[in-house]
Protein backbone atom coordinates (compact mmCIF):
# COMPACT_ATOMS: atom_id res chain seq x y z
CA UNK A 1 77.20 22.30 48.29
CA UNK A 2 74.63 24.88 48.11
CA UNK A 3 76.84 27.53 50.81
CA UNK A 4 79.68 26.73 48.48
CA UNK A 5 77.95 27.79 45.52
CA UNK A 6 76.79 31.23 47.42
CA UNK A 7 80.57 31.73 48.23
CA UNK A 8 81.82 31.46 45.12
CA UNK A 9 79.14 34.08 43.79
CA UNK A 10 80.04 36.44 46.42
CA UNK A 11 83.59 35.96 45.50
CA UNK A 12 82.98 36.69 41.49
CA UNK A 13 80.47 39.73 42.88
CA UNK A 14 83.00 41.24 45.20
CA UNK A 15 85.26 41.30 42.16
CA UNK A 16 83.29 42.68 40.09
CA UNK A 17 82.70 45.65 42.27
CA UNK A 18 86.70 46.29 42.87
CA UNK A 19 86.94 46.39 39.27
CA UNK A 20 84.19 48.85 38.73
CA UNK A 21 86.26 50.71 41.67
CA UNK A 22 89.00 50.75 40.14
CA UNK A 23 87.69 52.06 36.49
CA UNK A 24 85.22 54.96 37.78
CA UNK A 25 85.86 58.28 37.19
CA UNK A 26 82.53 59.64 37.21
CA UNK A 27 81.22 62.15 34.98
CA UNK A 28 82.28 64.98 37.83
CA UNK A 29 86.02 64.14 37.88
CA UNK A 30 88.44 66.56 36.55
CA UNK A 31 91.47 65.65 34.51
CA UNK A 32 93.95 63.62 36.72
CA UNK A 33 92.87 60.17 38.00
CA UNK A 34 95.64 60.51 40.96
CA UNK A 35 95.87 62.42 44.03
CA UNK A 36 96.99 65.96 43.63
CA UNK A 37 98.40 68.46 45.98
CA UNK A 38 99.23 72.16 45.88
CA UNK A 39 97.46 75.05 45.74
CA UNK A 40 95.17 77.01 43.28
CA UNK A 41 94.66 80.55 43.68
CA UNK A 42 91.76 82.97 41.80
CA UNK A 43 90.85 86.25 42.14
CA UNK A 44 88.59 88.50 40.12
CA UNK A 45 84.82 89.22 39.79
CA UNK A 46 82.52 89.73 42.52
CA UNK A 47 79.54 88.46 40.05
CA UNK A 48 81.21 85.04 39.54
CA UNK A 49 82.42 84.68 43.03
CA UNK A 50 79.73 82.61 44.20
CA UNK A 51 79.90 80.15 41.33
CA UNK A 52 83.51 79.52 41.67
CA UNK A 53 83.68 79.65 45.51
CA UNK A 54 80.80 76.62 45.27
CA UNK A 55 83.32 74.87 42.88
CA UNK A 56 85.99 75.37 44.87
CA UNK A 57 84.27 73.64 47.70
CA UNK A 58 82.87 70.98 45.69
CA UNK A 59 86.87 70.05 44.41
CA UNK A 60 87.87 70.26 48.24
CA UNK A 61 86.01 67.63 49.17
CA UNK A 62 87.16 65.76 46.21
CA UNK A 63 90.65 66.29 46.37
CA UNK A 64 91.48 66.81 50.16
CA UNK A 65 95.56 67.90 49.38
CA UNK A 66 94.65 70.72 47.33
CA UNK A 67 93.63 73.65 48.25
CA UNK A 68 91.40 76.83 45.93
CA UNK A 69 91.56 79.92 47.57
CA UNK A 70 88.96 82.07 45.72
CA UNK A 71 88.80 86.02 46.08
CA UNK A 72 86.82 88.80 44.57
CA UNK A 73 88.53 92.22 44.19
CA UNK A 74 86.72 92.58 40.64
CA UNK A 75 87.35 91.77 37.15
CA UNK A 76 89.57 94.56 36.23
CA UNK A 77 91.33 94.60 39.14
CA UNK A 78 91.66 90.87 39.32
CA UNK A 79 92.86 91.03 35.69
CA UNK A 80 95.95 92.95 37.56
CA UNK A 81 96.78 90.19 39.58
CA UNK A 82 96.29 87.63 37.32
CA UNK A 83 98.79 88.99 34.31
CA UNK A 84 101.10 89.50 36.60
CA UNK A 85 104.38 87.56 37.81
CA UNK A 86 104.09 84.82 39.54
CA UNK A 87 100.35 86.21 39.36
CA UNK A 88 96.91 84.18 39.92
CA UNK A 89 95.91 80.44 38.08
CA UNK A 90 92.62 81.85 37.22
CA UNK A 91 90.33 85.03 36.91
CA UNK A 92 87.00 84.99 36.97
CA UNK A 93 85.31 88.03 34.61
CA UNK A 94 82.10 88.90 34.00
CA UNK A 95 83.32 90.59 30.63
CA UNK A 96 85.62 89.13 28.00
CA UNK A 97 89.34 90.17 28.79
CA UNK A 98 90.24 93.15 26.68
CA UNK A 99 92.85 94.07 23.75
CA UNK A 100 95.00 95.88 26.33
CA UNK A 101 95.03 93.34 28.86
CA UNK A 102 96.22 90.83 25.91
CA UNK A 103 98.86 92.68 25.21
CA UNK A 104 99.87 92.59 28.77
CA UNK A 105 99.71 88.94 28.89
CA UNK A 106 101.43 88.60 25.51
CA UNK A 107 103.79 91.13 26.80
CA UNK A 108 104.82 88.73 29.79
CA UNK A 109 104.66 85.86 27.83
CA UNK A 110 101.43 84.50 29.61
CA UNK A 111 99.49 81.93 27.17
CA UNK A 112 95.37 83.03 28.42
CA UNK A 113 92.85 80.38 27.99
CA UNK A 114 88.95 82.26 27.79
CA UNK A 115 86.53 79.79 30.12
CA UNK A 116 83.04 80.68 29.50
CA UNK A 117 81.25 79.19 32.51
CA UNK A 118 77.46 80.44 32.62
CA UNK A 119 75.19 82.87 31.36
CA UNK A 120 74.19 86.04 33.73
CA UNK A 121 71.27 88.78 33.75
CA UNK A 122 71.87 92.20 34.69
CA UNK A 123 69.10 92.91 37.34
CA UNK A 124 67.69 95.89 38.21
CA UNK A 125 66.71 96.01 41.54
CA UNK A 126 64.60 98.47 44.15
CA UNK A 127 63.40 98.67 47.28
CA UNK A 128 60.19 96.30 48.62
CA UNK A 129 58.45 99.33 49.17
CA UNK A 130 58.55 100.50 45.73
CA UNK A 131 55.53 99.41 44.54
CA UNK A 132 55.36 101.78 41.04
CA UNK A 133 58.60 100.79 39.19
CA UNK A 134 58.07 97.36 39.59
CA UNK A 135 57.60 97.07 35.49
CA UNK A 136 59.83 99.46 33.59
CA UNK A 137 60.49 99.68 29.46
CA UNK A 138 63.85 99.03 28.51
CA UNK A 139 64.54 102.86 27.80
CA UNK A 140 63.44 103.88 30.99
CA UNK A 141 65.41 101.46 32.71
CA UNK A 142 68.20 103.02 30.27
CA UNK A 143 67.33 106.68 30.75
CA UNK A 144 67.15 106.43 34.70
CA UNK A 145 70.88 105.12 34.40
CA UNK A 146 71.92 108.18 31.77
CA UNK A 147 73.16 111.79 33.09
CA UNK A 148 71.85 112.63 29.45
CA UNK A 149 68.18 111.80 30.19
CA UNK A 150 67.93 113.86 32.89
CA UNK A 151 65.86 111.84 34.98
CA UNK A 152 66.57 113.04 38.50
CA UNK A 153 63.39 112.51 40.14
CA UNK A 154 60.79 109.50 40.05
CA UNK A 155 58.11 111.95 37.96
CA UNK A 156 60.65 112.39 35.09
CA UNK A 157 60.08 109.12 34.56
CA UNK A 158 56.58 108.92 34.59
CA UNK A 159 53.89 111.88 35.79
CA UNK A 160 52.46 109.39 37.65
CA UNK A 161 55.51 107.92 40.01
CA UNK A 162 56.12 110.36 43.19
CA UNK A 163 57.71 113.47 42.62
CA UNK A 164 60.94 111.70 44.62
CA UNK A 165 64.53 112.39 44.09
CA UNK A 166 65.96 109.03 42.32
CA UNK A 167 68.54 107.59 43.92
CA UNK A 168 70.83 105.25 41.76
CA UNK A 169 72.97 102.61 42.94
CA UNK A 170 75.97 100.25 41.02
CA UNK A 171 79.03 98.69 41.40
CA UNK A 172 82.08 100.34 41.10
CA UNK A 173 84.48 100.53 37.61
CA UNK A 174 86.40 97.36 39.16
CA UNK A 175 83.11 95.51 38.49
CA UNK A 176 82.92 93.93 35.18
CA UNK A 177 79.45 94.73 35.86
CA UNK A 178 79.58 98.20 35.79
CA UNK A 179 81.64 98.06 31.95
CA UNK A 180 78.68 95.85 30.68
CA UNK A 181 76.48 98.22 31.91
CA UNK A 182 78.49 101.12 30.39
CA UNK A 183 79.59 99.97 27.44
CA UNK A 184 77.13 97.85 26.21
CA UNK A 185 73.73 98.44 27.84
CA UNK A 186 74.28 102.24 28.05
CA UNK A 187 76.38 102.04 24.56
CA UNK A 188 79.30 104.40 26.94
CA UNK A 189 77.11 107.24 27.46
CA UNK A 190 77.73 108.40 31.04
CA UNK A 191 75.98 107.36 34.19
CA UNK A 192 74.36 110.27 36.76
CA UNK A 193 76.91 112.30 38.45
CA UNK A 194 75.34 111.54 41.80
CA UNK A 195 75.48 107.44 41.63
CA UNK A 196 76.09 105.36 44.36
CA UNK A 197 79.01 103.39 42.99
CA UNK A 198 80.46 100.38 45.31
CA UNK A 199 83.07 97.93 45.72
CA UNK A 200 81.05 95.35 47.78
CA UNK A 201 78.31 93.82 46.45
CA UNK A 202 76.49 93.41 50.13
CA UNK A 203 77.14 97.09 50.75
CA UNK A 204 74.73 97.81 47.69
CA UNK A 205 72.21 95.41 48.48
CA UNK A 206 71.74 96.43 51.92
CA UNK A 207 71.96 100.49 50.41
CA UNK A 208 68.70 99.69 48.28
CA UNK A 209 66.87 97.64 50.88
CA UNK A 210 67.21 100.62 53.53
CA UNK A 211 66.21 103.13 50.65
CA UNK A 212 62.41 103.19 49.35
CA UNK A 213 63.62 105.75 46.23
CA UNK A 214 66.53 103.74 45.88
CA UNK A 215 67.19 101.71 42.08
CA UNK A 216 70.32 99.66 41.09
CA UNK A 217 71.63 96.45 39.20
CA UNK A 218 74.23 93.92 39.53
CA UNK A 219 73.90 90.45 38.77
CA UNK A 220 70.77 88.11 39.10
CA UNK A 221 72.53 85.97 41.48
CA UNK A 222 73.10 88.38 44.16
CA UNK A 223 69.29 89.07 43.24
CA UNK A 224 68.27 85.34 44.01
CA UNK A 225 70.20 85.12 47.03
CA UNK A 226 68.49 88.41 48.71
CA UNK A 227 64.95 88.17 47.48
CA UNK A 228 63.35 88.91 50.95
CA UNK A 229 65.18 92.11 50.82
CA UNK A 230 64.70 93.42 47.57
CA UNK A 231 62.35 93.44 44.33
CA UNK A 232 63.58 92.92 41.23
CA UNK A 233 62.25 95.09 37.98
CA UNK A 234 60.01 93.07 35.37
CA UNK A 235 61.54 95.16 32.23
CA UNK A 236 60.09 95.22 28.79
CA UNK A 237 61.99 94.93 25.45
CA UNK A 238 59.15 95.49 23.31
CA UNK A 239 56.87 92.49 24.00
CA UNK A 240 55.55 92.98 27.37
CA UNK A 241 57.21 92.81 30.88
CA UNK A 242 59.88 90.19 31.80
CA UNK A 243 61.10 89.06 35.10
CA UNK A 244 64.90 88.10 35.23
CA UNK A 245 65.07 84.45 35.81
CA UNK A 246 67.03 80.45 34.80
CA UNK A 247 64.60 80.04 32.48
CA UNK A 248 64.72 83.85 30.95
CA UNK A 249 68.14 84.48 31.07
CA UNK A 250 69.73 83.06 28.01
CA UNK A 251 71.39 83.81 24.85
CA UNK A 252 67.98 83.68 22.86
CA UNK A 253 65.54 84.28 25.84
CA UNK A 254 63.08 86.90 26.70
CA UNK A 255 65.68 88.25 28.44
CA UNK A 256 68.45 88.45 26.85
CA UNK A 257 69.38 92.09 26.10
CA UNK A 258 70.34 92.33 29.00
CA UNK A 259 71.98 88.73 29.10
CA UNK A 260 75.87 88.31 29.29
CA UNK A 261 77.98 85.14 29.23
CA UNK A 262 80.55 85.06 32.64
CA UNK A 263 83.95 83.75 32.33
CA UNK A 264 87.21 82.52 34.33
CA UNK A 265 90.23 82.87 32.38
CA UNK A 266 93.48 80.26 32.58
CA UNK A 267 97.05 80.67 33.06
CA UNK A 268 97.97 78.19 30.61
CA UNK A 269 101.45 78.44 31.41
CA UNK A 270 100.26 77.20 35.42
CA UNK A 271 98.74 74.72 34.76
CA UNK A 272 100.92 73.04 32.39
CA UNK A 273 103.05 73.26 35.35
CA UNK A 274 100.87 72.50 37.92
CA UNK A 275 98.87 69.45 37.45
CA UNK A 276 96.24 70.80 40.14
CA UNK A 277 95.27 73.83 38.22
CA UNK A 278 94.25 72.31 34.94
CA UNK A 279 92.72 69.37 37.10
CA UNK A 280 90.63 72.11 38.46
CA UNK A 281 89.66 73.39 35.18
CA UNK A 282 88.24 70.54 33.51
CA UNK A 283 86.52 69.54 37.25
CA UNK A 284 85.10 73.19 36.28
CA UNK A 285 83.70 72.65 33.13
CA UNK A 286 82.42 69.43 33.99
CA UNK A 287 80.27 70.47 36.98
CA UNK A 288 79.36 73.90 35.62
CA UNK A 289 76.14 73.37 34.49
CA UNK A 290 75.02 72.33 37.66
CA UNK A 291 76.78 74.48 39.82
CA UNK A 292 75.36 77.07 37.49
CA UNK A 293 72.25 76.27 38.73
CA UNK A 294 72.63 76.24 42.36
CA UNK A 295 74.28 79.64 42.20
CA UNK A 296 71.85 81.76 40.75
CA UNK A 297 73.17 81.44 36.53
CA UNK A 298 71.64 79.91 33.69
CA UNK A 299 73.70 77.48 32.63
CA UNK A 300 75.52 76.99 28.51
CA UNK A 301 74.78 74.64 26.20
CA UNK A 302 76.48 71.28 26.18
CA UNK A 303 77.94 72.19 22.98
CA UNK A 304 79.80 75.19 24.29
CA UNK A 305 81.05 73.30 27.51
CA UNK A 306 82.38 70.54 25.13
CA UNK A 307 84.48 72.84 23.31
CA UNK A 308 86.06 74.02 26.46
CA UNK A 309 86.59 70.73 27.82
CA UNK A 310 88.26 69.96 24.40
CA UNK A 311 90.87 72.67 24.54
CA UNK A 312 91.76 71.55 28.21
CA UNK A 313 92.05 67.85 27.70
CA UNK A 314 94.46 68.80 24.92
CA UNK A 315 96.44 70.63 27.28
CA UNK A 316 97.55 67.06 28.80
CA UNK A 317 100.77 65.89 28.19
């Protein structure tokens, strides 16, 4: 009597686990509860590449038949590819898209969705072996980065720094990077004749590491992932030095002049027509904060993931 009684418990248990099964979704699925195949293909920033080539692995694993072939020729250049025909599902930007490249879109009849996934820090970085620029103002940072300034040798800067030649280092004008830098930290005044501008974002990390006058900036993530090669620069916005970090980098942190949201962008038309690509959007939004995280960004608020999430889910049919 008493083994029957354990069998029939088991029996109502096991039942109660297929159900559960059958129901789960999990917070970290995207938007189709079936098994998708195809492809999804994005291109665009170097700065967000890590971030989206983590989610792309992540949705792999997930969903075995599809597969996410990230790249990283740049924003601007990406933004080519991507507003293009038969161009790219996604591109990732580390600046909003601009008025021109709407017009291109609108021009080919390509509906754009904006994705903002995380929140980025421009880092200025030098060699270990610089040990007097470790803290910098703001405007020095600024005026070491202007051909106005004039500040060709470490001693322009400061009497006391060696009397050096600076030797600047960026990403090149494919970079979204590089236009933030412009056009918004340097408010489009021109950089140094002499830079060091590159495509690859390893080729300038290794550049500074091998070069104790060397200074440049790119994104904090390609910072936290090289630490043991480079130093970044504590800078200070008017209330003492801060060091780019998570918890610093944010829209209202110590930090944040020289804070900038990162983005993919959608091609709405694709993935109304392709189930995997807006499956792999909302599996995007609904993983970014951690992925964030784990890639060297500070994540959003919940409320501006929501209202992403939002839009997608009403793209369902």
């Amino acid at each position: 009597m008493k083994s029957l009684k354990k069998m029939s418990m088991f029996l109502m248990l096991a039942a109660v686990m297929v159900f559960a099964a059958a129901c789960g979704g999990g917070d970290n699925a995207g938007g189709n509860g079936d098994e998708l195949e195809g492809s999804v293909v994005i291109d665009g920033s170097g700065t967000v590449y890590p971030f989206m080539a983590r989610m792309a692995e992540d949705y792999m694993g997930e969903q075995e038949n599809v597969s996410v072939e990230v790249s990283r020729s740049g924003t601007s250049a990406g933004f080519k590819k991507f507003l293009a025909k038969d161009g790219t599902d996604f591109n990732d930007a580390s600046r909003q898209i601009k008025d021109e490249e709407k017009a291109k879109a609108e021009e080919l009849g390509i509906e754009v969705e904006e994705m903002k996934v995380a929140l980025d820090g421009i880092t200025i970085v030098i060699n270990k072996d610089n040990d007097w620029a470790a803290e910098l103002t703001e405007q020095e940072v600024k005026d070491i980065f202007l051909a106005s300034a004039g500040k060709k040798k470490w001693s322009d800067v400061r009497p006391d720094f060696p009397d050096e030649e600076i030797k600047t280092y960026g990403p090149n004008e494919n970079h979204g990077t590089y236009e933030f830098m412009f056009e918004t930290i340097l408010e489009e005044q021109d950089l140094p004749g002499n830079i060091n501008l590159q495509q690859d974002y390893s080729t300038l990390v290794d550049l500074v590491s091998k070069d104790k006058n060397a200074i440049g900036f790119f994104g904090y993530g390609y910072y936290e992932s090289n630490k043991d090669k480079l130093s970044a620069v504590k800078v200070d916005f008017g209330n003492g030095p801060v060091e780019p970090s998570l918890d610093t980098i944010k829209e209202d942190g110590d930090y944040a002049p020289f804070t900038r949201p990162v983005f993919t962008y959608l091609n709405v038309n694709n993935a109304k027509e392709k189930g995997q690509v807006l499956d792999f959007a909302i599996y995007t939004m609904n993983n970014a904060q951690e992925v964030a995280k784990g890639t060297g960004f500070a994540p959003l608020s919940d409320e501006d993931v929501q209202a992403t999430l939002d839009k997608l889910n009403g793209m369902k049919e």
